[in-house]
N, C-alpha and C. Protein backbone atom coordinates (compact mmCIF):
# COMPACT_ATOMS: atom_id res chain seq x y z
N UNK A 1 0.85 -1.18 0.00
CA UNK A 1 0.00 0.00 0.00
C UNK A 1 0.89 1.24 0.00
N UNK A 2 1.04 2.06 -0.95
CA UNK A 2 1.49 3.55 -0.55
C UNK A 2 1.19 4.67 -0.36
N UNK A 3 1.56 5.70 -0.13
CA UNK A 3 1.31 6.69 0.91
C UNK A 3 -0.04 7.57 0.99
N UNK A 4 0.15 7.27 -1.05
CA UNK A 4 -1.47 7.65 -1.49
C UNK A 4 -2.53 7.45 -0.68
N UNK A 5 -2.48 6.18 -0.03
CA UNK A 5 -4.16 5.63 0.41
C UNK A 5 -3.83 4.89 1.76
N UNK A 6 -2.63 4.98 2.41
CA UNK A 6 -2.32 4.44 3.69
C UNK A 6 -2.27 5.96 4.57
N UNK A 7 -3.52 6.27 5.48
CA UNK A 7 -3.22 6.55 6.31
C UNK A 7 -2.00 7.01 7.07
N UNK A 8 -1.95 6.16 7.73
CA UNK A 8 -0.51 6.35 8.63
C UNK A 8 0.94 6.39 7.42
N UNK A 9 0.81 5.98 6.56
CA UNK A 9 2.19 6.43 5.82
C UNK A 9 1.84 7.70 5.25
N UNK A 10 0.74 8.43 4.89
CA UNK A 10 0.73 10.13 4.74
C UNK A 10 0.95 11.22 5.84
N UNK A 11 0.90 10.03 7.19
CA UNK A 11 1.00 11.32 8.60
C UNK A 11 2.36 10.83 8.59
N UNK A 12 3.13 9.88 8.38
CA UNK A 12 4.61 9.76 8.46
C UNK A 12 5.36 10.64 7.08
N UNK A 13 4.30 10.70 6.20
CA UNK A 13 5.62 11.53 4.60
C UNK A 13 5.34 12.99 5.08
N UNK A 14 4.04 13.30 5.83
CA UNK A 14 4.17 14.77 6.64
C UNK A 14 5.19 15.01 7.76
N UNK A 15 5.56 14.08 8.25
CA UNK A 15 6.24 14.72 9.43
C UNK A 15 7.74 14.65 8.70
N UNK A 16 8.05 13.78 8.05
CA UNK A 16 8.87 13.63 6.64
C UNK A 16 8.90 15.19 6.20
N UNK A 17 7.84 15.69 5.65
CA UNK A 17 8.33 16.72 4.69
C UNK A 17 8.48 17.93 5.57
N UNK A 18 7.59 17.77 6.66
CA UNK A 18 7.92 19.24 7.83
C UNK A 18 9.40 18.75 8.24
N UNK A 19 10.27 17.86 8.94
CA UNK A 19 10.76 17.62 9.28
C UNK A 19 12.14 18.06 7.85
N UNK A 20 11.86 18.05 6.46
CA UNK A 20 12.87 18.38 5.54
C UNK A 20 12.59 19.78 5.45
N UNK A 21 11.58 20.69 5.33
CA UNK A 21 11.28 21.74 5.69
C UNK A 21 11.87 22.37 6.82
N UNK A 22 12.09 21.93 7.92
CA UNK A 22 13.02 22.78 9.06
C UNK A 22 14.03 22.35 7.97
N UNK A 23 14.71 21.75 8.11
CA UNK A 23 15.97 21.77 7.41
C UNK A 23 16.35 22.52 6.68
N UNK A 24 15.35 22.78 5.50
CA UNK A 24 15.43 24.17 4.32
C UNK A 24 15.54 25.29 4.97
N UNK A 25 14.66 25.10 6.51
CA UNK A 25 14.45 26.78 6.65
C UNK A 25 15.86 27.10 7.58
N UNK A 26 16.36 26.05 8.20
CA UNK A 26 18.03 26.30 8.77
C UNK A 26 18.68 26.67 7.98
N UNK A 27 19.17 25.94 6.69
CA UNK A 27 19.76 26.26 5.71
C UNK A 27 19.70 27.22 4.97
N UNK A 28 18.30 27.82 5.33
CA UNK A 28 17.90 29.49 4.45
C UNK A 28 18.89 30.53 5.49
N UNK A 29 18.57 29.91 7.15
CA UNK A 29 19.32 30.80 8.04
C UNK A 29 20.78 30.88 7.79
N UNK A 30 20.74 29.90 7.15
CA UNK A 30 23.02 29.82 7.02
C UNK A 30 23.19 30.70 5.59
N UNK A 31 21.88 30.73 4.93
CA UNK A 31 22.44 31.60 3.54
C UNK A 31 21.96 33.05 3.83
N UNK A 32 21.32 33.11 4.61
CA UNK A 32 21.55 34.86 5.02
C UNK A 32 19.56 34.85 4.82
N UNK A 33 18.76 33.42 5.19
CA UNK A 33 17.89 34.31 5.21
C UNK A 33 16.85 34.04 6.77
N UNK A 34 16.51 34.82 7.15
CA UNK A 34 15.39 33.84 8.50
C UNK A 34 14.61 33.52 8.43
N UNK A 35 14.03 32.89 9.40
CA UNK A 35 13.01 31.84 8.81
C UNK A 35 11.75 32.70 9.60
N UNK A 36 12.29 33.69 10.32
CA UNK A 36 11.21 34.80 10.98
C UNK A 36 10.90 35.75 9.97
N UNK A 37 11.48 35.82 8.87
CA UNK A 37 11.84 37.05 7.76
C UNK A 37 10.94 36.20 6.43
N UNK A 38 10.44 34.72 6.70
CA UNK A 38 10.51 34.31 5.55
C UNK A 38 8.40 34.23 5.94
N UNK A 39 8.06 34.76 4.85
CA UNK A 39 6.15 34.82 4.82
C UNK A 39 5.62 34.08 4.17
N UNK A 40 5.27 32.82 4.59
CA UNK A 40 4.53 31.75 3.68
C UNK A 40 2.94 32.37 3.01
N UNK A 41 3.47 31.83 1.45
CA UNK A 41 2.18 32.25 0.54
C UNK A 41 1.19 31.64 1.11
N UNK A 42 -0.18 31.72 0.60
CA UNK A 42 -1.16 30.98 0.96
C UNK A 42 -1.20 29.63 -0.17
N UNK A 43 -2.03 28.80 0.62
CA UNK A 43 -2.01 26.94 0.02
C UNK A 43 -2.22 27.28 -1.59
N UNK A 44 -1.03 26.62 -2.27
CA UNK A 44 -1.05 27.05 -3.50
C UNK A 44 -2.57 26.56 -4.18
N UNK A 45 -2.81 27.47 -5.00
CA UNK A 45 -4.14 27.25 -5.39
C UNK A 45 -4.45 28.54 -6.94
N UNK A 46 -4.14 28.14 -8.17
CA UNK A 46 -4.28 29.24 -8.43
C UNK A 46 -3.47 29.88 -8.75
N UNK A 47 -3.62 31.78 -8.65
CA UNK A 47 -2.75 32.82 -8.82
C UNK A 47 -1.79 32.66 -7.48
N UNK A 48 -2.52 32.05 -6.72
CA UNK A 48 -1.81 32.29 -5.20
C UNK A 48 -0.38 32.04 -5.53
N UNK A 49 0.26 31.47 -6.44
CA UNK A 49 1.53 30.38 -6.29
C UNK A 49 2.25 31.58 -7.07
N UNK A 50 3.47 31.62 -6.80
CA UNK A 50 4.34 32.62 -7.88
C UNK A 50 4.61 32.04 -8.97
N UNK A 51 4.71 32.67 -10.12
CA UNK A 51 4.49 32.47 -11.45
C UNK A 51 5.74 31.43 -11.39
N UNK A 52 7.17 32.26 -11.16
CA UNK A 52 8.71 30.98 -11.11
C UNK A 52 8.06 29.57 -10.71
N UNK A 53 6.98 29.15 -9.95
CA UNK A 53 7.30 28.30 -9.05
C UNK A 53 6.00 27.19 -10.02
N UNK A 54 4.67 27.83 -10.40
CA UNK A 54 4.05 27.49 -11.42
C UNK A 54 4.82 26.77 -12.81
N UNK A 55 5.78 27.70 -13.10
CA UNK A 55 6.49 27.25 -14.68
C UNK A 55 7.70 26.30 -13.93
N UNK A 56 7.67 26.11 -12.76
CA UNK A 56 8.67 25.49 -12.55
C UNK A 56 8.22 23.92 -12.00
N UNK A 57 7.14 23.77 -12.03
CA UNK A 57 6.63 22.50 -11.39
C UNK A 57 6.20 21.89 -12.93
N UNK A 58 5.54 23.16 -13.61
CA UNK A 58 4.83 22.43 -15.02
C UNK A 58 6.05 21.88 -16.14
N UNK A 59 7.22 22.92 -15.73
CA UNK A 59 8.52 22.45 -16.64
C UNK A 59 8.85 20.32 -15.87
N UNK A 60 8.65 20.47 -14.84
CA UNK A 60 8.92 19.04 -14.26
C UNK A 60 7.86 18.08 -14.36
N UNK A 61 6.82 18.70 -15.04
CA UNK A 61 5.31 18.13 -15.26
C UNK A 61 5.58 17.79 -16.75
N UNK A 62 6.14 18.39 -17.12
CA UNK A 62 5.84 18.19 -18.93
C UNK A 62 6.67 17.19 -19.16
N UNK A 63 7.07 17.10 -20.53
CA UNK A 63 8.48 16.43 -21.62
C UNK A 63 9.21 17.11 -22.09
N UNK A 64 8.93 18.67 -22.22
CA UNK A 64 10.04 19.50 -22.89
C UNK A 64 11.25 19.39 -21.60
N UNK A 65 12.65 18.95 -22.00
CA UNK A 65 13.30 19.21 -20.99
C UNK A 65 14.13 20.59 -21.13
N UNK A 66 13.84 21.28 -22.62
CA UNK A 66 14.03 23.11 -22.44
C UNK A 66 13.38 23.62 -21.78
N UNK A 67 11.85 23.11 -21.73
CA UNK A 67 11.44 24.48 -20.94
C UNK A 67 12.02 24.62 -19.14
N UNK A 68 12.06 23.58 -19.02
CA UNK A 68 13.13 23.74 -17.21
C UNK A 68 13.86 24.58 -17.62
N UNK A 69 14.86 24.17 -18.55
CA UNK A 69 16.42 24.70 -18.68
C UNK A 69 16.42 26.36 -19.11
N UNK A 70 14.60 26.65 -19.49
CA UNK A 70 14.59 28.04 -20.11
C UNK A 70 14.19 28.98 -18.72
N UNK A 71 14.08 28.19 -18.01
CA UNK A 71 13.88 28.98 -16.75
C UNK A 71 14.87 29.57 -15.61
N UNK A 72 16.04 29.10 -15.69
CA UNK A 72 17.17 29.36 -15.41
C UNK A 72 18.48 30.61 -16.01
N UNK A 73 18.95 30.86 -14.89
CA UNK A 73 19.77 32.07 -15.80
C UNK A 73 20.80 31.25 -16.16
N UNK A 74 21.53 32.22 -17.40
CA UNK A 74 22.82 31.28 -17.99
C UNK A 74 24.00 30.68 -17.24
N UNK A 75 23.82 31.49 -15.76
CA UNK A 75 25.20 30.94 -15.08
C UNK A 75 24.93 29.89 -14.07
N UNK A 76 23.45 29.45 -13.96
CA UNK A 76 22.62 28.80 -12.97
C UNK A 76 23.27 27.63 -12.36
N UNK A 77 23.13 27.17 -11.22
CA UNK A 77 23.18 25.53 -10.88
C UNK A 77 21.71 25.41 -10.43
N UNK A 78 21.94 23.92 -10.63
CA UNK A 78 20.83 23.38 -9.88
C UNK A 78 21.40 21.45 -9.04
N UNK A 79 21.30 21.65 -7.94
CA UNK A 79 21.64 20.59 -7.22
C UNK A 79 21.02 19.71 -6.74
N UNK A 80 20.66 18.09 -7.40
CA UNK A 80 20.41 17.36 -6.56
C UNK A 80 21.01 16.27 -5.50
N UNK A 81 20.00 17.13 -4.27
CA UNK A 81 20.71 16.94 -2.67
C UNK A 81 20.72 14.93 -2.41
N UNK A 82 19.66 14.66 -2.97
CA UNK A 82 19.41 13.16 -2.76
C UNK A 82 20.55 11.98 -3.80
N UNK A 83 20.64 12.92 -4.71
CA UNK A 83 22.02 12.05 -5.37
C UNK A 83 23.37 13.03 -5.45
N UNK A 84 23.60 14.03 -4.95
CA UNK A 84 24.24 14.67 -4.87
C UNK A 84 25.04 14.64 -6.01
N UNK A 85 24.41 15.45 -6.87
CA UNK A 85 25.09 16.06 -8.26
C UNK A 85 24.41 17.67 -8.21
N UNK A 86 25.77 18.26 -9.28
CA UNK A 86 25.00 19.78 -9.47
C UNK A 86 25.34 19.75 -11.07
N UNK A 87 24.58 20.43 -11.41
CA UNK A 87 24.72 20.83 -12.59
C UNK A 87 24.46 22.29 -12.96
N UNK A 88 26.16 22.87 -13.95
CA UNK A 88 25.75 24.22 -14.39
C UNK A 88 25.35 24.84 -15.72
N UNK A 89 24.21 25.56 -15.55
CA UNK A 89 23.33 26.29 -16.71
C UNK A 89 22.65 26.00 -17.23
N UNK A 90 22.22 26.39 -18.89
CA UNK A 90 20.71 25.76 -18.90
C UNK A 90 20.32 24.72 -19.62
N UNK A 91 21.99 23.93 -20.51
CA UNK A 91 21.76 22.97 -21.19
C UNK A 91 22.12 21.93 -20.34
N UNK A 92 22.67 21.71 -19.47
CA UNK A 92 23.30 21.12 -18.15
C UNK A 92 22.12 20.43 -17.32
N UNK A 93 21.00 21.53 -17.24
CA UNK A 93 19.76 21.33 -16.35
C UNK A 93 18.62 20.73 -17.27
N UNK A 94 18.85 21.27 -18.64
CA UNK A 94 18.01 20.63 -19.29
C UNK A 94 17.72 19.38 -19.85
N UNK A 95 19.62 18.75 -19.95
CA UNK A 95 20.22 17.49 -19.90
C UNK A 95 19.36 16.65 -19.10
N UNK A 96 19.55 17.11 -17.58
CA UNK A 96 19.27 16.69 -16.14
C UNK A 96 17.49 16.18 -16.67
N UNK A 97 17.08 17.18 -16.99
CA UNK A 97 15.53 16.85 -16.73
C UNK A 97 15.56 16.25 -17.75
N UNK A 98 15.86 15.58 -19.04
CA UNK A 98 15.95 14.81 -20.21
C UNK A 98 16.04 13.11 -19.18
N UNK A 99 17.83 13.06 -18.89
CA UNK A 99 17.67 12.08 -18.20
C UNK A 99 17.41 11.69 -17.12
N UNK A 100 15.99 12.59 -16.57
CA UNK A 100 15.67 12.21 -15.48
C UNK A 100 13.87 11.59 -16.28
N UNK A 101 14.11 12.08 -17.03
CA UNK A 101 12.16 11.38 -18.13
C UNK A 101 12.66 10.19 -18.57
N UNK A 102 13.76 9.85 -18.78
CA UNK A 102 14.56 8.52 -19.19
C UNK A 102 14.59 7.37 -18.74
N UNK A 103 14.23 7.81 -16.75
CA UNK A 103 14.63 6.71 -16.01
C UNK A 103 13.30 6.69 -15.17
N UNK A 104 12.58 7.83 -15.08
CA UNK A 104 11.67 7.83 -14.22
C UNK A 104 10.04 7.87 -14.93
N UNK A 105 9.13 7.02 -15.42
CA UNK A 105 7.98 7.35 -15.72
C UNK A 105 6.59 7.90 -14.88
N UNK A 106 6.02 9.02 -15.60
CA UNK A 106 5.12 10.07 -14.98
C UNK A 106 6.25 10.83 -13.81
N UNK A 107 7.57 11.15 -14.11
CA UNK A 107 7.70 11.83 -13.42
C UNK A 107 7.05 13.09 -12.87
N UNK A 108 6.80 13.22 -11.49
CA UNK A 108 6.13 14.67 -11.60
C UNK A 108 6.17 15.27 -9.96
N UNK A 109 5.72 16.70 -9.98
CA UNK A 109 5.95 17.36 -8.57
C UNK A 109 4.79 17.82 -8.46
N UNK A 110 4.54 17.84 -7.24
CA UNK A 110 2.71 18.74 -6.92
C UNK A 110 3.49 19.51 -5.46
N UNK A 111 2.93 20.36 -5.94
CA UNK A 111 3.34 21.78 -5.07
C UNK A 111 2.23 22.01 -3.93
N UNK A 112 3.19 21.41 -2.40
CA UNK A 112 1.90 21.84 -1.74
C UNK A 112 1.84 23.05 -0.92
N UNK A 113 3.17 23.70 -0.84
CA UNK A 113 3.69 24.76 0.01
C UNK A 113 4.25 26.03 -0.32
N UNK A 114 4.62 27.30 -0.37
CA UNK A 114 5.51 28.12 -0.97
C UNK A 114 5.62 29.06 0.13
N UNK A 115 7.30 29.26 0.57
CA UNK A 115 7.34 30.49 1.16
C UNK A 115 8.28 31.44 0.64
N UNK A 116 8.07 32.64 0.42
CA UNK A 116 8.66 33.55 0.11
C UNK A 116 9.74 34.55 1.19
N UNK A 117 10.73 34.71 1.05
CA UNK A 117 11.40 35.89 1.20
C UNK A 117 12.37 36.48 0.06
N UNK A 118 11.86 37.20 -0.32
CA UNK A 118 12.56 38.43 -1.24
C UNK A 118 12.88 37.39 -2.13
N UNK A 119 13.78 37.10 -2.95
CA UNK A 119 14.36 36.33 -4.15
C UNK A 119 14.68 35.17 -3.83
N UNK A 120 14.25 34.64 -2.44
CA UNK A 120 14.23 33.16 -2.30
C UNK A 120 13.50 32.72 -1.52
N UNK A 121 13.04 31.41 -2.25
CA UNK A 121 11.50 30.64 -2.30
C UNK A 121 11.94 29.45 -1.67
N UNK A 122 10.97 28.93 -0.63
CA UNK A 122 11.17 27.35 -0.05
C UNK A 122 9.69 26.61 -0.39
N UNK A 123 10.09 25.66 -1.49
CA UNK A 123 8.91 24.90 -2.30
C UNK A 123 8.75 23.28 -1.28
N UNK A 124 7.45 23.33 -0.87
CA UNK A 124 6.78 21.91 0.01
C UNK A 124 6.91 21.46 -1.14
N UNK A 125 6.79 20.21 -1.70
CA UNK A 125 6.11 19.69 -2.91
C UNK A 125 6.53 17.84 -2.79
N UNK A 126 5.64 17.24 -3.08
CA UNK A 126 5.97 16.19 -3.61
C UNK A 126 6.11 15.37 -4.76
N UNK A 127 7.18 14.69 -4.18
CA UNK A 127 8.08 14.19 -5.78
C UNK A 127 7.91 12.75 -5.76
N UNK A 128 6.92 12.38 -7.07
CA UNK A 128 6.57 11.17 -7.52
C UNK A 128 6.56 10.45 -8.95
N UNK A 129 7.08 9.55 -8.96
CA UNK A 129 7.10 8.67 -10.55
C UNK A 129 6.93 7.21 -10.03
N UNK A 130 8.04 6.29 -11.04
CA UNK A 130 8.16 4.91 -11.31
C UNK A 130 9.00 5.06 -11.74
N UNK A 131 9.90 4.55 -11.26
CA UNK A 131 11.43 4.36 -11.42
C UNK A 131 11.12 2.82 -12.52
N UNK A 132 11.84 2.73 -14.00
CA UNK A 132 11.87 2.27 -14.95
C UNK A 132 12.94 1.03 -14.50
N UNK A 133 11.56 -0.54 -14.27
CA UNK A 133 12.08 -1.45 -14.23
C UNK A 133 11.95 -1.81 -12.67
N UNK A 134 11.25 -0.20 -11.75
CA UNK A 134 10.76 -0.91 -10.61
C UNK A 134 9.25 -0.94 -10.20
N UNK A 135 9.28 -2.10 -9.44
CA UNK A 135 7.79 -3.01 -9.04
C UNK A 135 6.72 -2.40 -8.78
N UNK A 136 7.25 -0.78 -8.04
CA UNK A 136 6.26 0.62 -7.49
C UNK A 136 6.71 1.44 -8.16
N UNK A 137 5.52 2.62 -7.44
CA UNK A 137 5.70 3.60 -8.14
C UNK A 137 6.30 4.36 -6.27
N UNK A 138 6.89 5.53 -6.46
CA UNK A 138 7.01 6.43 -5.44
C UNK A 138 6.38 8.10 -5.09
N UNK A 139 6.46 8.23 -4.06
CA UNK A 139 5.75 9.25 -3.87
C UNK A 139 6.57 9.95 -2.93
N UNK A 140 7.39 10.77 -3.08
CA UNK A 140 8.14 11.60 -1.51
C UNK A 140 8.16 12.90 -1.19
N UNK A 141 8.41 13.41 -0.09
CA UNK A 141 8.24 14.53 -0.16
C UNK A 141 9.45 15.03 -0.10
N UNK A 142 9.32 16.32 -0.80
CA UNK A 142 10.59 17.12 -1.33
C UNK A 142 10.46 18.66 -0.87
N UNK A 143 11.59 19.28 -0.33
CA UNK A 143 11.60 20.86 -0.52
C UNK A 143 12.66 21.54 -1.01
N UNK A 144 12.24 22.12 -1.83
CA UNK A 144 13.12 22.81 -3.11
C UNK A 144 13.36 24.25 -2.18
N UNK A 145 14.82 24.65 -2.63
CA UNK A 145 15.32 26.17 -2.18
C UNK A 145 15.41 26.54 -3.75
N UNK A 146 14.45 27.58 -4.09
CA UNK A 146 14.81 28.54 -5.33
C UNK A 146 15.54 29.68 -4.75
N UNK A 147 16.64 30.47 -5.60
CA UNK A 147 17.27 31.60 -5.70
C UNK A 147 16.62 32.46 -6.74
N UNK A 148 16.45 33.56 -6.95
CA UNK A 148 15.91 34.12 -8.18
C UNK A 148 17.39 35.02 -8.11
N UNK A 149 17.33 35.28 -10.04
CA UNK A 149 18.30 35.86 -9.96
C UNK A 149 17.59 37.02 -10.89
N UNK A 150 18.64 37.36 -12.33
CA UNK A 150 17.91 38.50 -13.09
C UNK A 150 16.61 37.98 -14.02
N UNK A 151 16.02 38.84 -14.42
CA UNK A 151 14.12 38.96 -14.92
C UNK A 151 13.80 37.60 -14.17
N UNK A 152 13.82 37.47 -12.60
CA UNK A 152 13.11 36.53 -12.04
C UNK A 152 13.16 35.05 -12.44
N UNK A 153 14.22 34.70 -13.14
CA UNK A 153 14.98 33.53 -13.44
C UNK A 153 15.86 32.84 -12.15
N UNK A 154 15.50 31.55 -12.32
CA UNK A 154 16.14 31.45 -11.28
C UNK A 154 17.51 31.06 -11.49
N UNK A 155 18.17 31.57 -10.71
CA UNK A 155 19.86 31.56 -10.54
C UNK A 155 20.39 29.85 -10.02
N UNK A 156 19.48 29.38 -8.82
CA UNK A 156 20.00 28.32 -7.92
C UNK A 156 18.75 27.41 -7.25
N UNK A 157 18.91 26.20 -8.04
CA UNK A 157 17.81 25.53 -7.43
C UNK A 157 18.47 24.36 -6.37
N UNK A 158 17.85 23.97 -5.51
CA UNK A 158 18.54 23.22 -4.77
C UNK A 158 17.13 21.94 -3.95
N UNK A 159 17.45 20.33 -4.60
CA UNK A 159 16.33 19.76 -4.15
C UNK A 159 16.83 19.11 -3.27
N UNK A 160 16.09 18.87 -2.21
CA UNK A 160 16.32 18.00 -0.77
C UNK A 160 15.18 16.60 -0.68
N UNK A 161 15.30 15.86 -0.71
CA UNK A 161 14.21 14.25 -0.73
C UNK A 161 15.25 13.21 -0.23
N UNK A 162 14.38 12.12 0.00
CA UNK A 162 15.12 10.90 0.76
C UNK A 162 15.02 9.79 -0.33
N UNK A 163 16.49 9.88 -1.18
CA UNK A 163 16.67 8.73 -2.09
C UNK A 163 16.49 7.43 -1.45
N UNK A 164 16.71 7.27 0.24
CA UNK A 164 16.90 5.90 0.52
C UNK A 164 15.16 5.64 0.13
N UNK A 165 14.45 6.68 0.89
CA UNK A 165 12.74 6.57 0.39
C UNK A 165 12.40 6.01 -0.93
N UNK A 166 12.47 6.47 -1.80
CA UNK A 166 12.14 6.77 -3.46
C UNK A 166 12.30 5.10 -3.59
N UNK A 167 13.93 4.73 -3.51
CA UNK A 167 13.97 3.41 -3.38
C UNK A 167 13.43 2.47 -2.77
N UNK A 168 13.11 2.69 -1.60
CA UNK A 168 12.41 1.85 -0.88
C UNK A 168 11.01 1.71 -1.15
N UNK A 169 10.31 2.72 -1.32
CA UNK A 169 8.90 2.44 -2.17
C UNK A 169 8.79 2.06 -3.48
N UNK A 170 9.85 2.12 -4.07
CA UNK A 170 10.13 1.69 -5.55
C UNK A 170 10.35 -0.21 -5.65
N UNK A 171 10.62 -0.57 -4.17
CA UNK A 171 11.12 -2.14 -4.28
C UNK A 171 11.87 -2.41 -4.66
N UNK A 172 13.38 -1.12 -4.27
CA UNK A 172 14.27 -1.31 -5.07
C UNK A 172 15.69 -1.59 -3.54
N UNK A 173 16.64 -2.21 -4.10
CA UNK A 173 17.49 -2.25 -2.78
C UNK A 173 18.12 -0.99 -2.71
N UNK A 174 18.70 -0.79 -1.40
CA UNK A 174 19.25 0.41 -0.87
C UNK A 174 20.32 0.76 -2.08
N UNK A 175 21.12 -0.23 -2.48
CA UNK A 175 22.39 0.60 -3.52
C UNK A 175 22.49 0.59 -4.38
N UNK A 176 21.29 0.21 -5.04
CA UNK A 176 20.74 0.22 -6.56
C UNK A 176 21.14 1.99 -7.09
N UNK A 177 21.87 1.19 -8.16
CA UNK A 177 21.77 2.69 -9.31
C UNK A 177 21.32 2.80 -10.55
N UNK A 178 21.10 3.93 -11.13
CA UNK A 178 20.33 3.63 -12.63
C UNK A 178 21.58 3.39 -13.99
N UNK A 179 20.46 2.89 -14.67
CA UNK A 179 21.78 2.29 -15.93
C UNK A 179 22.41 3.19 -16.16
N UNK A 180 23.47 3.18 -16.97
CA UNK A 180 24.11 4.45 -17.94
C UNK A 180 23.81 4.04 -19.26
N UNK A 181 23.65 5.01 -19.65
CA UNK A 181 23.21 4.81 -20.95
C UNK A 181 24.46 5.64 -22.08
């Protein structure tokens, strides 16, 4: 059963995603921002959500893997915390989201949170597919640190999720890696 329709595993991927959420918001405190300073939007719904954060869930929703990469400024990284790779700029990121549709089917993010301070955003959201060739599908929760940089592009994305998770609801063993292709 997963988290979708089990009860008690949706009050555990909440305390999961609040619990990665302090984390973001420490880590906002070590990059210069507070977490007293930082004003959560209202439950995305709508206009409510900032436009970056809209084109930025639908860029991870779609198949174009430009339009991610068009959302980024030219000198951008974007880091993922769960496999710990970064990648810089916008063919780099666009790569990234190419071979990340490669390995993962219906990849996708649903945005359940957004807080704002000034040019940087802390995204709730959960991150779910089917890892290609495993038994489940996964569902985890994730919080993204956006940077905005110039015309509201973002400069620095940074995702935080629990790969041991992803795997483990996937029915996959702990040190499983994906092919190379």
């Amino acid at each position: 059963m997963n988290s979708a329709t089990n009860p008690t595993a949706r009050r555990a991927t909440r305390r999961t995603l609040t619990a990665a959420l302090l984390g973001a918001t420490a880590l906002c405190a070590v990059l210069g921002t507070t977490a007293a300073a930082a004003q959560p939007a209202e439950r995305p719904a709508g206009p409510c959500l900032p436009k970056v954060v809209t084109a930025w869930a639908g860029a991870w929703n779609g198949t174009d893997p430009q339009a991610l990469g068009a959302l980024f400024t030219a000198d951008s990284t974007y880091t993922d915390q769960g496999l710990g790779v970064t990648f810089h700029g916008r063919q780099e990121i666009a790569g990234w989201k190419a071979r990340t549709d490669s390995l993962i089917e219906n990849v996708h993010v649903t945005v359940e949170a957004v807080h704002q301070d000034g040019s940087h955003l802390t995204v709730e959201a959960l991150y779910a597919g089917h890892l290609k060739g495993a038994p489940e599908p996964f569902a985890v929760p994730m919080a993204t640190l956006l940077d905005l940089g110039e015309h509201h592009l973002i400069a620095a994305d940074q995702d935080y999720y629990s790969l041991t998770s992803v795997l483990a609801q996937s029915g996959l063993p702990a040190d499983w890696t994906p092919p190379t292709h």
